[in-house]
N, C-alpha and C. Protein backbone atom coordinates (compact mmCIF):
# COMPACT_ATOMS: atom_id res chain seq x y z
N UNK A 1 -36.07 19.89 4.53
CA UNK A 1 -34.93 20.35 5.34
C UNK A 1 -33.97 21.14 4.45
N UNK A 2 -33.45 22.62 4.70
CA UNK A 2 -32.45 23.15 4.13
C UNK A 2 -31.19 22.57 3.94
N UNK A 3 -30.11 22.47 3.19
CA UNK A 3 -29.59 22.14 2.54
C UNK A 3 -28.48 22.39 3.62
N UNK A 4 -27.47 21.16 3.82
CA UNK A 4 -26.65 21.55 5.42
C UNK A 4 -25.13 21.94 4.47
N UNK A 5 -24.64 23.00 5.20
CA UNK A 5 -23.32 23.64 4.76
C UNK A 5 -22.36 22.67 4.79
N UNK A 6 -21.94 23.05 3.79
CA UNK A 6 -20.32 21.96 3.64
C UNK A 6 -19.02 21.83 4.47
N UNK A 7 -18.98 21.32 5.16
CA UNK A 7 -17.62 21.50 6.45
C UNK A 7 -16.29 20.83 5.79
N UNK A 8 -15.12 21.80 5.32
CA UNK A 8 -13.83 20.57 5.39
C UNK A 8 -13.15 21.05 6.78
N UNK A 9 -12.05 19.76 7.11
CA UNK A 9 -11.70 19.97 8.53
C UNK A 9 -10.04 19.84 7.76
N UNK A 10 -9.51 20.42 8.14
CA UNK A 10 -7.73 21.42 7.99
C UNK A 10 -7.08 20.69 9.06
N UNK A 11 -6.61 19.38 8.46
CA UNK A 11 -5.78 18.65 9.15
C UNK A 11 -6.48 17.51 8.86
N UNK A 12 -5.63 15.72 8.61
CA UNK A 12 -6.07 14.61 8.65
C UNK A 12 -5.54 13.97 9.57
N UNK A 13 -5.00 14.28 10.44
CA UNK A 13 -4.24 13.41 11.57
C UNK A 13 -5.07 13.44 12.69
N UNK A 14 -4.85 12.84 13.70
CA UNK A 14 -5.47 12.29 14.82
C UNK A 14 -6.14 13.03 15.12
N UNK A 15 -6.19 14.25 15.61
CA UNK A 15 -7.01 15.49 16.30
C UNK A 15 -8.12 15.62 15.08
N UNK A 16 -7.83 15.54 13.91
CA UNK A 16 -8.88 16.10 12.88
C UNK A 16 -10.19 14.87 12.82
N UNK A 17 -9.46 13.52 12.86
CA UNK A 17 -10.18 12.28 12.95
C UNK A 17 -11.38 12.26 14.09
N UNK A 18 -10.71 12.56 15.47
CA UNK A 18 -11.34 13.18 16.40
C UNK A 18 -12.64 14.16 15.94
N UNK A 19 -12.36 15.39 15.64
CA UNK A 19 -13.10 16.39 14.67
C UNK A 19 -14.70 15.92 14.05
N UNK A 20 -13.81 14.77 12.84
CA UNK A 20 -14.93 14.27 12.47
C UNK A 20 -15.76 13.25 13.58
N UNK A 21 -15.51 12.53 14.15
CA UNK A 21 -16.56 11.93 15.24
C UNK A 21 -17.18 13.07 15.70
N UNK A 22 -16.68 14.43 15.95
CA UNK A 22 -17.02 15.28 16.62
C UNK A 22 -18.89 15.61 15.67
N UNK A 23 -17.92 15.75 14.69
CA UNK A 23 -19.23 16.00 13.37
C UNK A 23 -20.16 15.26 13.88
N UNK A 24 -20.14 14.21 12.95
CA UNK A 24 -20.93 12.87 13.18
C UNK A 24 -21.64 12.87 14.85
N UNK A 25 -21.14 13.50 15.98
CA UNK A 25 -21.83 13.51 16.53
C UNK A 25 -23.58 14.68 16.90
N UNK A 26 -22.48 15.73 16.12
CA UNK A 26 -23.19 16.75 16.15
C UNK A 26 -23.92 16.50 15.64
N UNK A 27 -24.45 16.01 14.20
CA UNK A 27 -25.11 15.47 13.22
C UNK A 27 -26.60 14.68 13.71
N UNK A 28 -25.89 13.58 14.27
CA UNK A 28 -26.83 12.90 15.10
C UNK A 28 -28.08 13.15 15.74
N UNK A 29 -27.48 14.31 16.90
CA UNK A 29 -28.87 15.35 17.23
C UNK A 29 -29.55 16.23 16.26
N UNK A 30 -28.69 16.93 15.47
CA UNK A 30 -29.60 17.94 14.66
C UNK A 30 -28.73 17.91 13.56
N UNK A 31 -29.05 17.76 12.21
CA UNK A 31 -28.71 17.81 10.79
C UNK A 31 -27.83 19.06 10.44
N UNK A 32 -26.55 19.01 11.29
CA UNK A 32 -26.23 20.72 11.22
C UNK A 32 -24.50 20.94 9.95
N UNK A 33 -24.53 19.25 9.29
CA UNK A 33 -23.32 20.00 8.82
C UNK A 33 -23.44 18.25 7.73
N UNK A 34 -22.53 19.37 6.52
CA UNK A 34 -22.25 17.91 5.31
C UNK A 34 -20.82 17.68 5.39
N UNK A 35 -20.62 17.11 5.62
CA UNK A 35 -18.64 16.69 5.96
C UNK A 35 -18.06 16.47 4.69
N UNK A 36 -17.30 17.45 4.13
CA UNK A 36 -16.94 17.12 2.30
C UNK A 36 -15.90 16.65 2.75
N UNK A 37 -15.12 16.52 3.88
CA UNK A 37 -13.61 15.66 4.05
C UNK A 37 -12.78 16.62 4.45
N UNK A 38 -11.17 16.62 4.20
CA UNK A 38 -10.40 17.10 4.65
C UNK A 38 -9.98 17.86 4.07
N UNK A 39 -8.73 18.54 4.03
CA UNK A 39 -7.28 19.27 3.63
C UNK A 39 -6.10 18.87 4.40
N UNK A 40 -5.18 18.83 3.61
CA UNK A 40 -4.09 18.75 4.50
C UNK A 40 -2.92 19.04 3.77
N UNK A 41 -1.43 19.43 4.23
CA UNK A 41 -0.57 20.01 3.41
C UNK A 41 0.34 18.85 3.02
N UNK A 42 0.13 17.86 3.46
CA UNK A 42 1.45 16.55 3.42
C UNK A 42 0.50 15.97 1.85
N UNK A 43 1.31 16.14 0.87
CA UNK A 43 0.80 15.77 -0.65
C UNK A 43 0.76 14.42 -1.32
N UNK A 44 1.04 13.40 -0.16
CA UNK A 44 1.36 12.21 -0.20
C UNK A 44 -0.12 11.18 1.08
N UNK A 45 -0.83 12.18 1.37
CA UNK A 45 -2.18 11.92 1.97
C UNK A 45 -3.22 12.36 1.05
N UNK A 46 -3.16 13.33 -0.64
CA UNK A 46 -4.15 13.65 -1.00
C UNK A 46 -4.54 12.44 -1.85
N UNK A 47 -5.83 12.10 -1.77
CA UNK A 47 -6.75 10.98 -2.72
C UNK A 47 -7.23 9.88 -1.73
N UNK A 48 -6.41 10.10 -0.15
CA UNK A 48 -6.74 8.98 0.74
C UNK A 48 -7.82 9.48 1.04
N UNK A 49 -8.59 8.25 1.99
CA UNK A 49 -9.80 8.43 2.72
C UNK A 49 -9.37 8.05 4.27
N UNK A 50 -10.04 9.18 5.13
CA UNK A 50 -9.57 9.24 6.38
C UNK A 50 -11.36 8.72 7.14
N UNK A 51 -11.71 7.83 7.87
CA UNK A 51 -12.97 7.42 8.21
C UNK A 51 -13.88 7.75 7.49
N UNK A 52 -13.55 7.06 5.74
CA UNK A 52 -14.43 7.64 4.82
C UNK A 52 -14.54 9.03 4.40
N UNK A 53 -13.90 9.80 4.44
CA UNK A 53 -14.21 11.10 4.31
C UNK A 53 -12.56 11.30 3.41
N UNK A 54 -13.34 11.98 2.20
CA UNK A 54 -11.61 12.63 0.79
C UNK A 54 -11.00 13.26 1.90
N UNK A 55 -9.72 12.93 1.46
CA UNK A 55 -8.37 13.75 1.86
C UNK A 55 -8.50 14.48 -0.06
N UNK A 56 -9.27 16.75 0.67
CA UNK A 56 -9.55 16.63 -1.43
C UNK A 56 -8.23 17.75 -1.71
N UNK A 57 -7.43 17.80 -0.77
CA UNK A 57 -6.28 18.33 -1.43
C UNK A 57 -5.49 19.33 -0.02
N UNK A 58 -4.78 20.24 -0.13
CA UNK A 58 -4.00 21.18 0.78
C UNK A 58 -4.83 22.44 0.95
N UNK A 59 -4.27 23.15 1.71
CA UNK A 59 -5.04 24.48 2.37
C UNK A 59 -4.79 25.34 0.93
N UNK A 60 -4.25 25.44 0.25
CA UNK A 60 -4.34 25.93 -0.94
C UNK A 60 -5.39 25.64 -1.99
N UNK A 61 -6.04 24.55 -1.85
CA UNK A 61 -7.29 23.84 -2.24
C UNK A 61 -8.29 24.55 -1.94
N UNK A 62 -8.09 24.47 -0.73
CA UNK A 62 -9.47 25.41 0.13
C UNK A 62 -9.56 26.92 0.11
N UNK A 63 -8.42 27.07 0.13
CA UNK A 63 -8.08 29.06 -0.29
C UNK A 63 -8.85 29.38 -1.33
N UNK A 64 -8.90 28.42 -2.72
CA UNK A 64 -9.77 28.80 -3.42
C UNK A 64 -11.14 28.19 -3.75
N UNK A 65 -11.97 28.26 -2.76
CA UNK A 65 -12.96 27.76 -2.60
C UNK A 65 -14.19 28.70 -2.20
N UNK A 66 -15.35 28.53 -2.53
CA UNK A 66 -15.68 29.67 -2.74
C UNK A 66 -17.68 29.53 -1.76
N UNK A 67 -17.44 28.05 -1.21
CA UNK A 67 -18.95 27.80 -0.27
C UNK A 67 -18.77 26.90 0.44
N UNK A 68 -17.64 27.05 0.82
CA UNK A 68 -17.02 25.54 2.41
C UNK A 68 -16.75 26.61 3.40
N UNK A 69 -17.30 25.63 4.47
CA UNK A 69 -16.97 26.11 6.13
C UNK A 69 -15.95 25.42 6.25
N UNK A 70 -14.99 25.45 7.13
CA UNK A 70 -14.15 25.38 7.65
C UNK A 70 -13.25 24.97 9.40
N UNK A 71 -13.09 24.44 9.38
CA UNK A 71 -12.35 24.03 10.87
C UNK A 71 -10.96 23.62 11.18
N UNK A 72 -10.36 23.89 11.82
CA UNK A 72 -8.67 23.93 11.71
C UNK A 72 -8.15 22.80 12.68
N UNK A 73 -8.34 21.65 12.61
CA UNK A 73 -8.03 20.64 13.32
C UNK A 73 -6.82 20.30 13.51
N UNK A 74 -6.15 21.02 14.73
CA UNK A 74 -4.37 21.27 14.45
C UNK A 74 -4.31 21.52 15.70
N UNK A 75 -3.27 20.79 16.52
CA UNK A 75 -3.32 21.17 18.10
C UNK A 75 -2.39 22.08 18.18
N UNK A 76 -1.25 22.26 17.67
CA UNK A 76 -0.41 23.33 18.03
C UNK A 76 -0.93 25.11 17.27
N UNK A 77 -1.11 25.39 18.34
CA UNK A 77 -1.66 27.23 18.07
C UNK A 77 -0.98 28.01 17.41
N UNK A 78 0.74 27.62 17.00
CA UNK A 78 0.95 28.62 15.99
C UNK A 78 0.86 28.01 14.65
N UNK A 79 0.30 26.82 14.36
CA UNK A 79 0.04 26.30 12.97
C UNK A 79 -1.37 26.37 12.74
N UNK A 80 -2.08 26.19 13.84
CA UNK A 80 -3.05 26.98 13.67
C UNK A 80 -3.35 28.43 13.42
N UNK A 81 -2.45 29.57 13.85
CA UNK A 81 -2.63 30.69 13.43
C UNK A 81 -1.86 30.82 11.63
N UNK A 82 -0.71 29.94 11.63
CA UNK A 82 -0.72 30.13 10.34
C UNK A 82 -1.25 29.58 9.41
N UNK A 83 -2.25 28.73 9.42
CA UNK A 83 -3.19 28.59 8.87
C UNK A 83 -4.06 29.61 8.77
N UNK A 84 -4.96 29.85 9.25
CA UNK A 84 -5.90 30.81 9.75
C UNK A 84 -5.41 32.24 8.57
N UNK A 85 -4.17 32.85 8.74
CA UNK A 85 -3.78 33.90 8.12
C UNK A 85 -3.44 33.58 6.29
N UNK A 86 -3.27 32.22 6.36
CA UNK A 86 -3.54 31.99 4.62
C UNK A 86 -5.15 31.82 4.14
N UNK A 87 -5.89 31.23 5.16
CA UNK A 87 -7.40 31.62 4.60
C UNK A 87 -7.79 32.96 4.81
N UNK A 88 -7.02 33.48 5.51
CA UNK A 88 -7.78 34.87 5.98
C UNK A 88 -8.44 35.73 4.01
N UNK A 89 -7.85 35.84 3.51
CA UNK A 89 -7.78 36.49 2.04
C UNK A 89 -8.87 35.67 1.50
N UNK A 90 -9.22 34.58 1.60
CA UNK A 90 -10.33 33.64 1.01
C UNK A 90 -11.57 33.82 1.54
N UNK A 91 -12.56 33.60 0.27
CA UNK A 91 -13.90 32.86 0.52
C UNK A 91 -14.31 32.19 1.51
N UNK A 92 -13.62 31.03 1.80
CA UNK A 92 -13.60 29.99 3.07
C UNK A 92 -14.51 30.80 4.01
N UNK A 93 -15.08 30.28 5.08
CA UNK A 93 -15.45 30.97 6.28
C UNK A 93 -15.68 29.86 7.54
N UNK A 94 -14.66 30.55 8.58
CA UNK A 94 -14.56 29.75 9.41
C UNK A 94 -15.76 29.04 10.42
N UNK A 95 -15.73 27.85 10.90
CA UNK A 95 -17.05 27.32 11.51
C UNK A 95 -16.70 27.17 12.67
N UNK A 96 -17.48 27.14 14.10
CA UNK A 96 -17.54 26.77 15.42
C UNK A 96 -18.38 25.53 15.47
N UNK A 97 -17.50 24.26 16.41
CA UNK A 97 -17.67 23.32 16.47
C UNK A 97 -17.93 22.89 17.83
N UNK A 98 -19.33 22.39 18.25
CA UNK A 98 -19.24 22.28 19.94
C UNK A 98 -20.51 21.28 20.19
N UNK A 99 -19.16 20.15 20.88
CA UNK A 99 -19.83 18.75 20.89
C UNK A 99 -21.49 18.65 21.34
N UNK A 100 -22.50 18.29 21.22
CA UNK A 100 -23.76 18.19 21.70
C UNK A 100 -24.24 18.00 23.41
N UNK A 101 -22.62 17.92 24.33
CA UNK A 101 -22.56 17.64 25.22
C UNK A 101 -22.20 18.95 25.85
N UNK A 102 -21.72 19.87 24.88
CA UNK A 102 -21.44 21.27 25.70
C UNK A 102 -21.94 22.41 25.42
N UNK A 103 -22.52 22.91 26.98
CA UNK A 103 -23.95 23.84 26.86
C UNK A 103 -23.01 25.51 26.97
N UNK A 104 -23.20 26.28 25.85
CA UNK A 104 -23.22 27.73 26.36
C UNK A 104 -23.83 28.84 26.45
N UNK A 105 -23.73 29.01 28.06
CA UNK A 105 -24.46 30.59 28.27
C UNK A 105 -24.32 31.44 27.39
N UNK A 106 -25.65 32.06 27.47
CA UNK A 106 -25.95 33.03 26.33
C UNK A 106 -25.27 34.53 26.62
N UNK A 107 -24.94 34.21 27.95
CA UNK A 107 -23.87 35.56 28.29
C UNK A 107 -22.27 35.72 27.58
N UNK A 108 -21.94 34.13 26.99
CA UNK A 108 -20.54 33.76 26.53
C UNK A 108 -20.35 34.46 25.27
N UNK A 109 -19.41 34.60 25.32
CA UNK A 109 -18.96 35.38 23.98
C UNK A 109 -18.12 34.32 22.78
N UNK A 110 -18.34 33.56 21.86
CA UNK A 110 -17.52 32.40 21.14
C UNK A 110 -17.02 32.56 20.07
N UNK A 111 -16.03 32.73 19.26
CA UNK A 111 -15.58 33.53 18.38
C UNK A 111 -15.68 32.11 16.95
N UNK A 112 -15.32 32.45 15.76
CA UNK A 112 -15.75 31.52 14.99
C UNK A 112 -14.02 30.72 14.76
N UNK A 113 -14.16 29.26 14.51
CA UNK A 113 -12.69 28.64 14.15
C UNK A 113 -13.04 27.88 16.00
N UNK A 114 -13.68 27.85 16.37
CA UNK A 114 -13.70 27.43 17.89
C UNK A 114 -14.24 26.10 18.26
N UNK A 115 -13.06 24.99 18.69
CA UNK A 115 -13.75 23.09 19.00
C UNK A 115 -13.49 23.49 19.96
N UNK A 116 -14.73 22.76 20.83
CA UNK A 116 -15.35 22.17 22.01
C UNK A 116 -15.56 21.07 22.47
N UNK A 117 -14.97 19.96 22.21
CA UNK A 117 -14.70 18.74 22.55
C UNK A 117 -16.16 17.84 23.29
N UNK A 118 -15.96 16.81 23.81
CA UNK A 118 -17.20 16.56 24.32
C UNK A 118 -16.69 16.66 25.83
N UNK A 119 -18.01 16.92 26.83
CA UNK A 119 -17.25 17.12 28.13
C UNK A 119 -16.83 18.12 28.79
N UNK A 120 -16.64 19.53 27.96
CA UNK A 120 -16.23 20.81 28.07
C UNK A 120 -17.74 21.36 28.88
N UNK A 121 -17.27 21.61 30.21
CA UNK A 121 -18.06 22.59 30.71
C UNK A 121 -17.84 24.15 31.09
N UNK A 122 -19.16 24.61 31.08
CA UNK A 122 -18.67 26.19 31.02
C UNK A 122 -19.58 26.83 31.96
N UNK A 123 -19.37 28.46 32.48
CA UNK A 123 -20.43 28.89 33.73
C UNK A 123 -20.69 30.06 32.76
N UNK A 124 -20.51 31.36 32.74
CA UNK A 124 -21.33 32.46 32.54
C UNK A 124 -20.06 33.39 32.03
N UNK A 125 -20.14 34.47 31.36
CA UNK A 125 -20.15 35.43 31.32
C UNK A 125 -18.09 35.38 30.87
N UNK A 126 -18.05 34.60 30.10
CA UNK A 126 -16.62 34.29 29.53
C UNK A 126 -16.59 34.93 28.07
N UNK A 127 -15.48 34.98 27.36
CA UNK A 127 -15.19 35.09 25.91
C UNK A 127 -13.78 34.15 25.72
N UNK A 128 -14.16 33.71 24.82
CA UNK A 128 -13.41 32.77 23.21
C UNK A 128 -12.72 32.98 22.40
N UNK A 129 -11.50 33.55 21.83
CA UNK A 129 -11.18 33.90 20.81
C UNK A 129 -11.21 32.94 19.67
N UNK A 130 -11.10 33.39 18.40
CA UNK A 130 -11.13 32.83 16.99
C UNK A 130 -10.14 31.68 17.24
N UNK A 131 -10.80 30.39 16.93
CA UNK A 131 -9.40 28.91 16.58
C UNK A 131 -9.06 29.03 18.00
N UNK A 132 -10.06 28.27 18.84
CA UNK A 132 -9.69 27.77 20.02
C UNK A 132 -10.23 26.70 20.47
N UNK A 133 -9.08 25.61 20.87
CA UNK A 133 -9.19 24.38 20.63
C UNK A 133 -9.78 24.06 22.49
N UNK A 134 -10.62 23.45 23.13
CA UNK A 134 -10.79 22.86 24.05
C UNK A 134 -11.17 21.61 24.09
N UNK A 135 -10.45 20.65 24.25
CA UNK A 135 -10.50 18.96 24.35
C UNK A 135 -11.54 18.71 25.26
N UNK A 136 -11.06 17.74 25.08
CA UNK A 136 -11.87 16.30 26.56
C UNK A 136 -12.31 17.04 27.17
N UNK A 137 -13.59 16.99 28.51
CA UNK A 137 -13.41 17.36 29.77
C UNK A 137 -12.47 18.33 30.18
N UNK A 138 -12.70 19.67 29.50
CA UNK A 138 -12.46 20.77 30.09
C UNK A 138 -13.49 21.70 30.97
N UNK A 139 -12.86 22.61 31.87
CA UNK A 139 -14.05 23.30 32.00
C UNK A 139 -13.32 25.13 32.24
N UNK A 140 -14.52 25.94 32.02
CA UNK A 140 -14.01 27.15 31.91
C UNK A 140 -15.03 28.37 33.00
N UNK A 141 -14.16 28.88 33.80
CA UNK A 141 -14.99 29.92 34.67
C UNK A 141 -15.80 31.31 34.61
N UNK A 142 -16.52 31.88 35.77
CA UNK A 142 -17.02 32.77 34.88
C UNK A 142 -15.79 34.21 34.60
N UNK A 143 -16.33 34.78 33.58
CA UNK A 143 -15.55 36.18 33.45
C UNK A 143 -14.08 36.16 32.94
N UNK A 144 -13.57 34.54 32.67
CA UNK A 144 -12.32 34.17 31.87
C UNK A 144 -12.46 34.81 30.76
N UNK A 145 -11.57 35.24 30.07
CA UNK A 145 -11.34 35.62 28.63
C UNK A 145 -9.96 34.07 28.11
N UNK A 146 -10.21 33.98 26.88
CA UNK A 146 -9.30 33.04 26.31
C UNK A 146 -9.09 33.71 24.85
N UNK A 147 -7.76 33.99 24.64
CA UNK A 147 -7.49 34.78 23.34
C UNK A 147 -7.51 33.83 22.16
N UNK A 148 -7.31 34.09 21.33
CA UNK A 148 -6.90 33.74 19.55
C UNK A 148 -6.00 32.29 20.09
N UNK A 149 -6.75 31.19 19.00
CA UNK A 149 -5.71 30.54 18.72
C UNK A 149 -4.81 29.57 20.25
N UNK A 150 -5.82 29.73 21.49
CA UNK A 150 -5.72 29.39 22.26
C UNK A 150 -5.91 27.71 22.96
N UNK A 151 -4.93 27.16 23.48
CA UNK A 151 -4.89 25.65 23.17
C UNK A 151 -5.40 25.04 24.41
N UNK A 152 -6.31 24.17 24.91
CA UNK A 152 -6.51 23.66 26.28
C UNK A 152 -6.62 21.95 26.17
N UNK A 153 -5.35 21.14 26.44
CA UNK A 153 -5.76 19.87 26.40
C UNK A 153 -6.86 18.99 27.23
N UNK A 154 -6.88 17.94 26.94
CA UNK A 154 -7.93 16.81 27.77
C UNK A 154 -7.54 17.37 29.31
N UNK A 155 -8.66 18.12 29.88
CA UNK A 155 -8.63 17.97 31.61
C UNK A 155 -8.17 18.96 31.86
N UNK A 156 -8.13 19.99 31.82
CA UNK A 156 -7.92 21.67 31.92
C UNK A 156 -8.88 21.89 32.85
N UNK A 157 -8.63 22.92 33.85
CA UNK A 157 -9.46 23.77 34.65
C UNK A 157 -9.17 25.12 34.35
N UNK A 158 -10.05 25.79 34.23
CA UNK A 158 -9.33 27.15 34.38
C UNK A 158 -10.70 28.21 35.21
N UNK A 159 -9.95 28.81 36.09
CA UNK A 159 -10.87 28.91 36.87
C UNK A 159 -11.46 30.50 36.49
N UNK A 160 -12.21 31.05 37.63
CA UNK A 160 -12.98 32.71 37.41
C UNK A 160 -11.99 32.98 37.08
N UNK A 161 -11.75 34.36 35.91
CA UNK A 161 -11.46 35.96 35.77
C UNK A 161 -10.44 34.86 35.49
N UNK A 162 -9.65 34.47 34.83
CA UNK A 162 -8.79 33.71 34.12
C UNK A 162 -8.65 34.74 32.97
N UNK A 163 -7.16 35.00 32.40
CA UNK A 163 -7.13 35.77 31.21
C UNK A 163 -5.64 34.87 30.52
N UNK A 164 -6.61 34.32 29.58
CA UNK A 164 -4.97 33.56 28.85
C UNK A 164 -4.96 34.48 27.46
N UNK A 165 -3.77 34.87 27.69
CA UNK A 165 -3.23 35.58 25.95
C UNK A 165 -2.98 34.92 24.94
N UNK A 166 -3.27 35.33 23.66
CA UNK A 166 -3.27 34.80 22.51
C UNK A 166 -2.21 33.69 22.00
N UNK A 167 -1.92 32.42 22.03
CA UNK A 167 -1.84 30.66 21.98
C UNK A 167 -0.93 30.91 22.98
N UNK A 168 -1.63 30.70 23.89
CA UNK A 168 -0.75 30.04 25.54
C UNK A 168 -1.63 28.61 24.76
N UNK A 169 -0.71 27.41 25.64
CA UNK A 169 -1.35 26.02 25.60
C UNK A 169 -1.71 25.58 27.08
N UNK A 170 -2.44 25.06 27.13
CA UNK A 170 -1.94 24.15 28.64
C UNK A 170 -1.90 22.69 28.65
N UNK A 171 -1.00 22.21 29.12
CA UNK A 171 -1.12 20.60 28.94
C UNK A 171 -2.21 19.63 29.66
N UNK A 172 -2.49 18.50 29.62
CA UNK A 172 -3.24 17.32 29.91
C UNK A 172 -3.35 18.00 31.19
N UNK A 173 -4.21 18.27 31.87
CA UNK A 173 -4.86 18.12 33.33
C UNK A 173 -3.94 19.61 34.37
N UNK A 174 -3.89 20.59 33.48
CA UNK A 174 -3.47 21.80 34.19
C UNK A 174 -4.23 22.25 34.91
N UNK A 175 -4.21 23.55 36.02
CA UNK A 175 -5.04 23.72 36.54
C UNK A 175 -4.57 25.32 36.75
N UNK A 176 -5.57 26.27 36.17
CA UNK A 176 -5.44 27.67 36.59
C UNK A 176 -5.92 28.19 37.46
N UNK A 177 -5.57 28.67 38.72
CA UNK A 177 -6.43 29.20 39.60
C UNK A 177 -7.17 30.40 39.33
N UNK A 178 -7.92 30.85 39.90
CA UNK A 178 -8.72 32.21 39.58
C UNK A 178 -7.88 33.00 39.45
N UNK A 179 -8.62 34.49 38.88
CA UNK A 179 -7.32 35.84 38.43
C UNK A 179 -6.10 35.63 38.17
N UNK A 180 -5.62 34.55 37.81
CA UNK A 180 -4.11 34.57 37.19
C UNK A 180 -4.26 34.87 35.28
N UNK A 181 -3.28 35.29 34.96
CA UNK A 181 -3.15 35.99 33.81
C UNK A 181 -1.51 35.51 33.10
N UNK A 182 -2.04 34.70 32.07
CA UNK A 182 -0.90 34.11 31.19
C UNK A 182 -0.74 34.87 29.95
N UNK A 183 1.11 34.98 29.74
CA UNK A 183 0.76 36.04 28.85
C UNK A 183 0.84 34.90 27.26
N UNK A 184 1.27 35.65 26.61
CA UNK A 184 0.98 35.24 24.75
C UNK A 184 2.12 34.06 24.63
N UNK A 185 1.69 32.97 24.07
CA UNK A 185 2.48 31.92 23.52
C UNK A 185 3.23 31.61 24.65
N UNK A 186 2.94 31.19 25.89
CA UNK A 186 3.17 30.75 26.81
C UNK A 186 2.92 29.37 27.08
N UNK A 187 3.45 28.02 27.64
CA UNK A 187 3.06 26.96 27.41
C UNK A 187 3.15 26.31 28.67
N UNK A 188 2.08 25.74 29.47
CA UNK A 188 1.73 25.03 30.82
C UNK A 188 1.74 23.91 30.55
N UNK A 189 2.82 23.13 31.31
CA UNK A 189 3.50 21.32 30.96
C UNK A 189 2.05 20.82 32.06
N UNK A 190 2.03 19.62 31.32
CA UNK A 190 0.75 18.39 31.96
C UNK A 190 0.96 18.46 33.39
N UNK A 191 -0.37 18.66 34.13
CA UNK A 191 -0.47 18.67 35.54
C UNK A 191 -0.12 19.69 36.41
N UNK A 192 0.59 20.77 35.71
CA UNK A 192 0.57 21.89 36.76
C UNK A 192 -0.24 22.62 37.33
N UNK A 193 0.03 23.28 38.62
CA UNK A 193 -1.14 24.32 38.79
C UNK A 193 -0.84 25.66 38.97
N UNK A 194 -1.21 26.15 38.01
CA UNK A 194 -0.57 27.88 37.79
C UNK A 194 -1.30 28.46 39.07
N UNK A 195 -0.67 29.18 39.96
CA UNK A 195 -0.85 29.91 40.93
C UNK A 195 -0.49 31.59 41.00
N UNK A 196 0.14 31.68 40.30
CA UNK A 196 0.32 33.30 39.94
C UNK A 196 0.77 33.47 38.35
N UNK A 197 0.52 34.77 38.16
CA UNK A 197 1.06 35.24 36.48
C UNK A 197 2.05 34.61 36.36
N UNK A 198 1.79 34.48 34.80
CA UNK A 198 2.86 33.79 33.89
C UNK A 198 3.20 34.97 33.21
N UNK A 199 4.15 35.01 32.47
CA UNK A 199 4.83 36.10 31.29
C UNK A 199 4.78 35.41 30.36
N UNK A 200 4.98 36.34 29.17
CA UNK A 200 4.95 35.60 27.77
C UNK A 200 5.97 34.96 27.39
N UNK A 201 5.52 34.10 26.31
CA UNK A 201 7.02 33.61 25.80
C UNK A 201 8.02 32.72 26.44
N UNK A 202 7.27 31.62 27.42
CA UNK A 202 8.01 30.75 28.47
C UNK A 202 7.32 29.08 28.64
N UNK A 203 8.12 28.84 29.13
CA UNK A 203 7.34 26.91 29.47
C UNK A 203 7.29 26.80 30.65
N UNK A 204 6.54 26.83 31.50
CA UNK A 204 5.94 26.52 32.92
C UNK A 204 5.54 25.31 33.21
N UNK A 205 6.25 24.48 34.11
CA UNK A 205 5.87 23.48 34.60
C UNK A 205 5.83 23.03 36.33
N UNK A 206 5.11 22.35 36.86
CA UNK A 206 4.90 22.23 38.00
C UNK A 206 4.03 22.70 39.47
N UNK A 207 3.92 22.54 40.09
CA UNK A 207 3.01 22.76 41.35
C UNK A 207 3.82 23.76 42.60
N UNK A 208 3.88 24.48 42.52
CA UNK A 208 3.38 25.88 41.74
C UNK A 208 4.00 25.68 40.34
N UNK A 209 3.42 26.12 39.26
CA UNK A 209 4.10 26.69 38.05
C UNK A 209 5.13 27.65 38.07
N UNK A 210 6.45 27.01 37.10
CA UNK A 210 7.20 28.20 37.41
C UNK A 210 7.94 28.28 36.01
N UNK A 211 7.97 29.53 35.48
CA UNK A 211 9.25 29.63 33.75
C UNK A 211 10.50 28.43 34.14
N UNK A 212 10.83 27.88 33.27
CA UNK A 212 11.94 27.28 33.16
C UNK A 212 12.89 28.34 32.19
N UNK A 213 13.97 27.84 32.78
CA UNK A 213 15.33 28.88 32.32
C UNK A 213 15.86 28.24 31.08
């Protein structure tokens, strides 16, 4: 058997812990990754062990590293993008992560830096941007686009021709209806159901979704 690439996961806190089960599950079915442990920037977690796995230093660790894959285990999308833009200059190279439970059409487009949670279902003919996080039991429609750095918690719908701009979030159990279009860094509170465009740069909450002032 070839020699399985080295994965650290960029973040030790809950979501990254997550991550690694994620591994370990992937693993299970097919031999697809060596888990060298973590990174993280809090300097008072480096030397710990997080479910067995080194905490082996900060994203500056990994910047200079020169044959690790990579995964950004960080729920909020603009720490994820600033992450992302300090490895950008590095060796590092980012990895796509997608639980053994979630199948994608070969029509999908998936960009690399991309978790898939277990449970995430998908139909046809979508695209992914780079560092996009989809939890629990999501699911995604056909002909959606999802930009950069884009956040979808546990229980997301998002339906056909869906276009979310680069880190909109949506909270626990949102629901996008078809052709609506969210713009950039826009954020959907738990349980709403977006029914028409969002604009950028706002917090939407409720049934209908609406900007709060």
């Amino acid at each position: 058997m070839p020699d399985r690439p080295p994965l650290v996961i960029v973040g030790a806190g809950g979501f990254g812990r997550e991550v690694a089960a994620l591994v370990e599950a992937v693993n299970r079915q097919a031999s697809s990754w060596s888990l060298a442990g973590f990174v993280d920037d809090d300097p008072s977690r480096h030397g710990d062990t997080v479910m067995g796995y080194s905490v082996r230093g900060d994203v500056y660790w990994l910047a200079q590293q020169t044959d690790l894959r990579f995964v950004i285990a960080i729920g909020d999308g603009a720490a994820r993008r600033r992450i992302a833009e300090r490895l950008r200059p590095s060796a590092a190279t980012a990895a796509s992560l997608l639980h053994p439970s979630v199948s994608i059409h070969r029509t999908a487009e998936v960009a690399p830096g991309t978790i898939a949670c277990r449970g995430v279902a998908s139909t046809v003919h979508f695209e992914i941007g780079p560092h996009v996080i989809l939890n629990l039991n999501c699911t995604i429609g056909h002909d959606s686009v999802l930009g950069a750095f884009v956040t979808l918690h546990p229980g997301v719908h998002v339906s056909g021709a869906v276009h979310l701009a680069a880190g909109v979030t949506l909270g626990t159990g949102a629901v996008v209806l078809p052709g609506v279009r969210i713009g950039a860094h826009t954020t959907v509170g738990a349980g709403a159901v977006v029914t028409d465009d969002l604009p950028p740069h706002c917090t939407a909450v409720g049934t209908p979704a609406r900007p709060q002032s």
